[in-house]
Protein backbone atom coordinates (compact mmCIF):
# COMPACT_ATOMS: atom_id res chain seq x y z
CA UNK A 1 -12.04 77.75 48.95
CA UNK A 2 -9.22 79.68 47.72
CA UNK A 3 -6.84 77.03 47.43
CA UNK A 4 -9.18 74.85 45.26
CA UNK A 5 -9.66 77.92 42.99
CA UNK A 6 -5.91 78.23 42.47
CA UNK A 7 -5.43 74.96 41.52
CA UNK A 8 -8.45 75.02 39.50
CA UNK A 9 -6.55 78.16 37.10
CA UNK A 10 -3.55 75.76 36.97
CA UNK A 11 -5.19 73.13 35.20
CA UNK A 12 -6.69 75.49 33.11
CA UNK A 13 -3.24 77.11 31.87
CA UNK A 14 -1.74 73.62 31.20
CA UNK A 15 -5.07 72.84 29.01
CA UNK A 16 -4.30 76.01 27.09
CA UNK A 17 -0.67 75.33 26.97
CA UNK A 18 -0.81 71.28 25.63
CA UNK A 19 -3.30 72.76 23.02
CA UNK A 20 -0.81 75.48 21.38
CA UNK A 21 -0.25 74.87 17.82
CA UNK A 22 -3.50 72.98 17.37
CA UNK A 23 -5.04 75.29 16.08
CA UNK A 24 -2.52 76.68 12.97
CA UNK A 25 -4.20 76.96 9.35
CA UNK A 26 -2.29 73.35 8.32
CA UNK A 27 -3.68 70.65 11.04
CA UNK A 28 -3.34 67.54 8.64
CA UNK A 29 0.09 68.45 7.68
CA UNK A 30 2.21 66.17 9.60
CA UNK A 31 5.54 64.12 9.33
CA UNK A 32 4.39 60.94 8.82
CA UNK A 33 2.05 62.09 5.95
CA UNK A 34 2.46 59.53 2.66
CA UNK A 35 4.07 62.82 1.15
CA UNK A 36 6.39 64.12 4.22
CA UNK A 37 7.90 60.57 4.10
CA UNK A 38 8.50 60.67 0.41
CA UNK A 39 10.07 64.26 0.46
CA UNK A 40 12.21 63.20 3.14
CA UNK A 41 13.43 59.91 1.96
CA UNK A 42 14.19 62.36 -1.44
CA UNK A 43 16.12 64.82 0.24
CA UNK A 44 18.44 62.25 2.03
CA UNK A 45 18.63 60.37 -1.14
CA UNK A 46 19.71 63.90 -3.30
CA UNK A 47 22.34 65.05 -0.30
CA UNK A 48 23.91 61.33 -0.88
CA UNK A 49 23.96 61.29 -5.12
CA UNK A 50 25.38 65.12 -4.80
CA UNK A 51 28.12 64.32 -2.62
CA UNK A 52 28.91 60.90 -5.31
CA UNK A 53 28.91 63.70 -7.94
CA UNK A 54 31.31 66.03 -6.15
CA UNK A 55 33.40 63.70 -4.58
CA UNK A 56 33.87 62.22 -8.33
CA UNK A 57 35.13 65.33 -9.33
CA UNK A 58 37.38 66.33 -6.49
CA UNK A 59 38.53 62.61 -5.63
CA UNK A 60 38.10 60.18 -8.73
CA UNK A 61 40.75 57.92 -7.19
CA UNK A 62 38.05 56.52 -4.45
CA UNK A 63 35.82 55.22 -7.43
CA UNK A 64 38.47 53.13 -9.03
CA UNK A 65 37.53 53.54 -12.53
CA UNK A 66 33.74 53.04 -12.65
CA UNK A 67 31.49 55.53 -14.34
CA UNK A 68 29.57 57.67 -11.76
CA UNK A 69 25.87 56.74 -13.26
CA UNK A 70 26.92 53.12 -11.35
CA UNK A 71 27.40 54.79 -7.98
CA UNK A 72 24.05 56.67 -8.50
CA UNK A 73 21.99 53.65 -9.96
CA UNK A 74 23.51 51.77 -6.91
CA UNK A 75 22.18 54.88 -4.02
CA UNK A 76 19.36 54.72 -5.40
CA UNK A 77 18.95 50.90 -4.99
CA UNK A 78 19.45 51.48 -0.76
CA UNK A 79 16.32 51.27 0.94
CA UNK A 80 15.34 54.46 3.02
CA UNK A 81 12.31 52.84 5.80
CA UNK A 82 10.45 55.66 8.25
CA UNK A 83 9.38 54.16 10.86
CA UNK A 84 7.38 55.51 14.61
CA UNK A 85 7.15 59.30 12.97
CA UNK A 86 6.40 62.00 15.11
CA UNK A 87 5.52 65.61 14.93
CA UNK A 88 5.80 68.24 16.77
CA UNK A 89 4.66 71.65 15.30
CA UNK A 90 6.75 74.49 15.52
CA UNK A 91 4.85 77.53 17.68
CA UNK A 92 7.04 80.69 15.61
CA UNK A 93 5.52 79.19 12.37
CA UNK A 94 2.48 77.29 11.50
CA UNK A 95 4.12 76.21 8.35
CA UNK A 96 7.05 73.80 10.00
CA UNK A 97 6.85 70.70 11.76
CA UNK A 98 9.53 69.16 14.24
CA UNK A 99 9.86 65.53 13.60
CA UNK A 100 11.39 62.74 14.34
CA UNK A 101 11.64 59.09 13.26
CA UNK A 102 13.40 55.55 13.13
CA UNK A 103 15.27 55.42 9.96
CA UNK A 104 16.80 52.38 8.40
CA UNK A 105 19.02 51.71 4.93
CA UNK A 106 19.42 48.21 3.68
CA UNK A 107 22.73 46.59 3.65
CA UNK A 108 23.67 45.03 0.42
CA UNK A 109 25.13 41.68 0.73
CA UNK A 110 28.36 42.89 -0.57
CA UNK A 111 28.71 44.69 2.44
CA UNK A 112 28.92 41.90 4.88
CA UNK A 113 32.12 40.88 3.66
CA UNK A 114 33.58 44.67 3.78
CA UNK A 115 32.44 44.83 7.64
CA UNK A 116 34.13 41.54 8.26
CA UNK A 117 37.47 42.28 6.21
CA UNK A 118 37.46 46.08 7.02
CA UNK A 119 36.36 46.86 10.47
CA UNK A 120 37.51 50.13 10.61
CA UNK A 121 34.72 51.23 8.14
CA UNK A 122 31.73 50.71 10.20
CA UNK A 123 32.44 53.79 11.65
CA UNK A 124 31.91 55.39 8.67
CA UNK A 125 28.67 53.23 7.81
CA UNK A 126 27.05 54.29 11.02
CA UNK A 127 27.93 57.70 11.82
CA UNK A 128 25.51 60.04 14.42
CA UNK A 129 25.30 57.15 16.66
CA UNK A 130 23.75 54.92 13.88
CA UNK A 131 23.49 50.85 14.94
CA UNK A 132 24.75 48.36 12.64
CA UNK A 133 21.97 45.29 12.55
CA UNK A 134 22.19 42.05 10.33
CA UNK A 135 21.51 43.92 7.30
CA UNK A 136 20.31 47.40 7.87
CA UNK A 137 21.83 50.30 9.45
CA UNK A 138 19.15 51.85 12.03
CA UNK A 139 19.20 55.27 14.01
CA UNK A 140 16.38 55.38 16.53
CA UNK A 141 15.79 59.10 16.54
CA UNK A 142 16.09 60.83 13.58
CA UNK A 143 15.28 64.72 13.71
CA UNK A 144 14.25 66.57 10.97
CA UNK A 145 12.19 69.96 10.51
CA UNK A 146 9.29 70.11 7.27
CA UNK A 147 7.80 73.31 5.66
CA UNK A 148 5.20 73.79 3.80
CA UNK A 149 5.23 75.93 0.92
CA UNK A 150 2.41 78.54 0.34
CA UNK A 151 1.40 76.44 -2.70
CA UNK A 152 0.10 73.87 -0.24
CA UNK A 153 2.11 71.07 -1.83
CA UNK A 154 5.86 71.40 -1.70
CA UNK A 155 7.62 70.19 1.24
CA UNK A 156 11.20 71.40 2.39
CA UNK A 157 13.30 68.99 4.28
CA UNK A 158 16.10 70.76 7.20
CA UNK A 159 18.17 68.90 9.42
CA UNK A 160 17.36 70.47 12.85
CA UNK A 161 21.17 69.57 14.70
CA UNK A 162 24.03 68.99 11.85
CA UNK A 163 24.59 70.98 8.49
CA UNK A 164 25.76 67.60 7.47
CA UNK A 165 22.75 64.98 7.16
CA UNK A 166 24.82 61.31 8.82
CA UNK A 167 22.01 59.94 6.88
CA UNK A 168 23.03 60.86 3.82
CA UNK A 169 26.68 60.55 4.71
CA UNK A 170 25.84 56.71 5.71
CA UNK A 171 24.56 56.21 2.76
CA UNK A 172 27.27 57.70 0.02
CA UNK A 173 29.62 55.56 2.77
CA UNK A 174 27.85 52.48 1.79
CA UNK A 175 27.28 52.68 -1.90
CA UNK A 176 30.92 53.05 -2.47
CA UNK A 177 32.29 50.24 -0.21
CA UNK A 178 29.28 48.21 -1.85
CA UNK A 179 30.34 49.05 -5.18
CA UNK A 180 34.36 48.48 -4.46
CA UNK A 181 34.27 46.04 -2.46
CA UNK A 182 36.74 43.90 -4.64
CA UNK A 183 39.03 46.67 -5.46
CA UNK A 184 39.12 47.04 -1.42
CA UNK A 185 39.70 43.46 -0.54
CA UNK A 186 42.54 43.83 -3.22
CA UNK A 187 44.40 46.67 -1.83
CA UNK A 188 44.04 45.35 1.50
CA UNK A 189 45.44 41.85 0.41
CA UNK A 190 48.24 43.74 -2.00
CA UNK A 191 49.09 45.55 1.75
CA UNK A 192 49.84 41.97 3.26
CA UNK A 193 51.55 40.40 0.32
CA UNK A 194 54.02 43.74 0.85
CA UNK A 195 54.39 42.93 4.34
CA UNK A 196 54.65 39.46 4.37
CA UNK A 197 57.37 39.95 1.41
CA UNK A 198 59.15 41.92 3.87
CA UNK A 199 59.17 39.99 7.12
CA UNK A 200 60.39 36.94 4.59
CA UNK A 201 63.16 38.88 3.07
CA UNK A 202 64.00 40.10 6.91
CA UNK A 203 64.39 36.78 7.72
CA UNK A 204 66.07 35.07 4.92
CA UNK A 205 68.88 37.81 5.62
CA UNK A 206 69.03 36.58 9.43
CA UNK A 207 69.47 33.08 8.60
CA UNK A 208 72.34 33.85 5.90
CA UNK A 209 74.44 35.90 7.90
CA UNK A 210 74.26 33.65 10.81
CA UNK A 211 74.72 30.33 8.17
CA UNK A 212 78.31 32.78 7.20
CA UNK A 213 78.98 33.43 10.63
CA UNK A 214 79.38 29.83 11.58
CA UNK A 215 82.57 27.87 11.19
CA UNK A 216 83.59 26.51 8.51
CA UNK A 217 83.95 23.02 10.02
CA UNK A 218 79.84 23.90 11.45
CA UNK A 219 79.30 24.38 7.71
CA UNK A 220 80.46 21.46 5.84
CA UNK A 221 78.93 19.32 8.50
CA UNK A 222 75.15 20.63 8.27
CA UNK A 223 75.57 21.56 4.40
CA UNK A 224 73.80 17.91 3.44
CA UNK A 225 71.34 18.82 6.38
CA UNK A 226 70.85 22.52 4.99
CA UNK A 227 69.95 21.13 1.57
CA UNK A 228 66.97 18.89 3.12
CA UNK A 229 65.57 21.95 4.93
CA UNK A 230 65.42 24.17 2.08
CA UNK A 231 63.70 21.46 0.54
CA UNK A 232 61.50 20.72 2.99
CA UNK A 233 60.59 24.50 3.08
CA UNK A 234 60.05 24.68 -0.74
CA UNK A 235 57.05 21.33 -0.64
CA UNK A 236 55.23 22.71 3.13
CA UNK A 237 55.20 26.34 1.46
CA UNK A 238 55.32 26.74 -1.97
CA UNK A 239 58.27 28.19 -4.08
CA UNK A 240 59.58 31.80 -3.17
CA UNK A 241 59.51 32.26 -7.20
CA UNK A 242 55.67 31.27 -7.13
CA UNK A 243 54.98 33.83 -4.05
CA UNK A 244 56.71 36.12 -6.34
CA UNK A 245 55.25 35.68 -9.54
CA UNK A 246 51.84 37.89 -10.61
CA UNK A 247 50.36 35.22 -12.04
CA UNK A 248 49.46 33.46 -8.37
CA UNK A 249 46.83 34.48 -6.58
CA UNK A 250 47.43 36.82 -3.95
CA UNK A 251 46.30 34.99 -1.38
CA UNK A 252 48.62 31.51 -2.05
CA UNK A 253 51.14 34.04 -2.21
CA UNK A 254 50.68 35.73 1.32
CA UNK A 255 50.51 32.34 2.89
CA UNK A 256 53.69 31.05 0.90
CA UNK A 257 55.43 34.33 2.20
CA UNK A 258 54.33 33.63 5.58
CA UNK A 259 55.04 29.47 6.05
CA UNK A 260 58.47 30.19 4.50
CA UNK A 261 59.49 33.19 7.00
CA UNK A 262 57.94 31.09 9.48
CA UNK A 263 60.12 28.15 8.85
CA UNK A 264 63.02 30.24 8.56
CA UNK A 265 62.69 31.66 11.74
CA UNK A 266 62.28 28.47 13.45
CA UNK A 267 65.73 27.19 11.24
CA UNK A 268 67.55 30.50 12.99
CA UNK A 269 66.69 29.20 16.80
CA UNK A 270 67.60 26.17 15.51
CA UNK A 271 71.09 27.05 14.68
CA UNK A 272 71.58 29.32 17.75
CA UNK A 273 70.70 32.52 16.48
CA UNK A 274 68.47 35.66 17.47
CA UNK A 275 65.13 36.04 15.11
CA UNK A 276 65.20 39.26 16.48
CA UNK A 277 68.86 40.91 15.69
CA UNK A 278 70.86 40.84 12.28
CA UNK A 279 74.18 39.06 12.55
């Protein structure tokens, strides 16, 4: 008899104890209220626009000329879904609520072609763990703490781990890659054209001081030969003047830069030499 009695009082404790909180003086106020959802959706929006606003200030260089209303009118374009909310209320204050969610922002299209050409920056897409998929950005539990203001009505939005919302940071993140995206793909391809002007002008060099290192009798013998390769060269590539001139795209002139130091390579283990060594 005494042993059914004791477990009878535990069951009774756990009752008590799954039913704290219940009973505060705001039971419909909950995180996945039409109103909770708005205010925070709004609050990750804000922390994104403010850090636009100061990183315009600090930093103008990142926006590459464009007024700041574009990067705003562009955040607020992103899609913020809440999905699977929970709540959990908070026992030291019948005011707050513990939640957590499944938040999602839309991808633009633009930024397909920045994940693809930039790699690096998905990192900085997806931060806190975030999952990058098709065209959203998804983090499967989001936590967040509400309060309710004595008014009834206004709702306070807290980030319960980080001082730093990786919603919010995801989301400046994408709005300027989305917005740059050309001036990106530019810089990157103005990187290449740089180094593919220098591994041609590194080879070029090779092949001339080996050509002067050869003897004269070599010379005179391949000079007809010479000729035909450096014509050869100029109609499989392109012209080096056209890979240096602005007025070709960047592209055409990457890939004449490239053909001709490959071909000039090849013509330097042709004649004996070392690709690798200056002569």
């Amino acid at each position: 008899m005494k042993k059914r009695y004791l477990l009878a009082s535990g069951a009774l404790i756990f009752s008590m104890n799954s039913s704290a909180g219940l009973f505060d003086s705001t039971p419909e106020f909950k995180c996945g209220r039409e109103d909770s959802i708005s205010a925070t959706q709004a609050k990750i929006r804000n922390d994104a626009i403010s850090k636009l606003q100061e990183t315009y200030l600090s930093t103008p260089a990142k926006f590459y000329g464009k007024p700041l209303q574009s990067y705003i009118d562009k955040a607020n374009k992103i899609a913020i879904v809440m999905e699977n909310v929970t709540t959990s209320p908070y026992e030291k204050d019948n005011s707050v609520r513990n939640c957590s969610a499944k938040v999602s922002l839309t991808l633009p299209p633009e930024l397909q072609s920045v994940m693809m050409n930039f790699p690096d920056k998905l990192a900085s897409i997806s931060p806190g763990k975030g999952k990058v998929l098709n065209d959203r950005v998804q983090w499967e539990n989001y936590r967040y703490s509400l309060s309710l203001a004595d008014n009834g009505k206004d709702i306070s939005v807290s980030y319960e781990y980080t001082s730093t919302d990786y919603v919010a940071e995801s989301l400046f993140n994408i709005t300027l890659f989305a917005l740059n995206k050309d001036d990106l793909e530019k810089a990157n391809l103005q990187g290449k054209l740089s180094s593919a002007a220098y591994g041609y002008a590194d080879s070029d060099r090779n092949l001339n001081m080996l050509w002067k290192s050869l003897p004269d009798s070599v010379r005179a013998s391949m000079k007809k030969e010479q000729s035909v390769w450096i014509g050869d060269k100029a109609r499989k590539c392109g012209k080096i003047s056209d890979a240096a001139s602005e007025t070709v795209s960047l592209q055409t002139r990457i890939d004449i830069y490239q053909c001709q130091t490959k071909m000039t390579e090849e013509r330097v283990t042709y004649l004996g030499g070392d690709t690798e060594r200056d002569y």
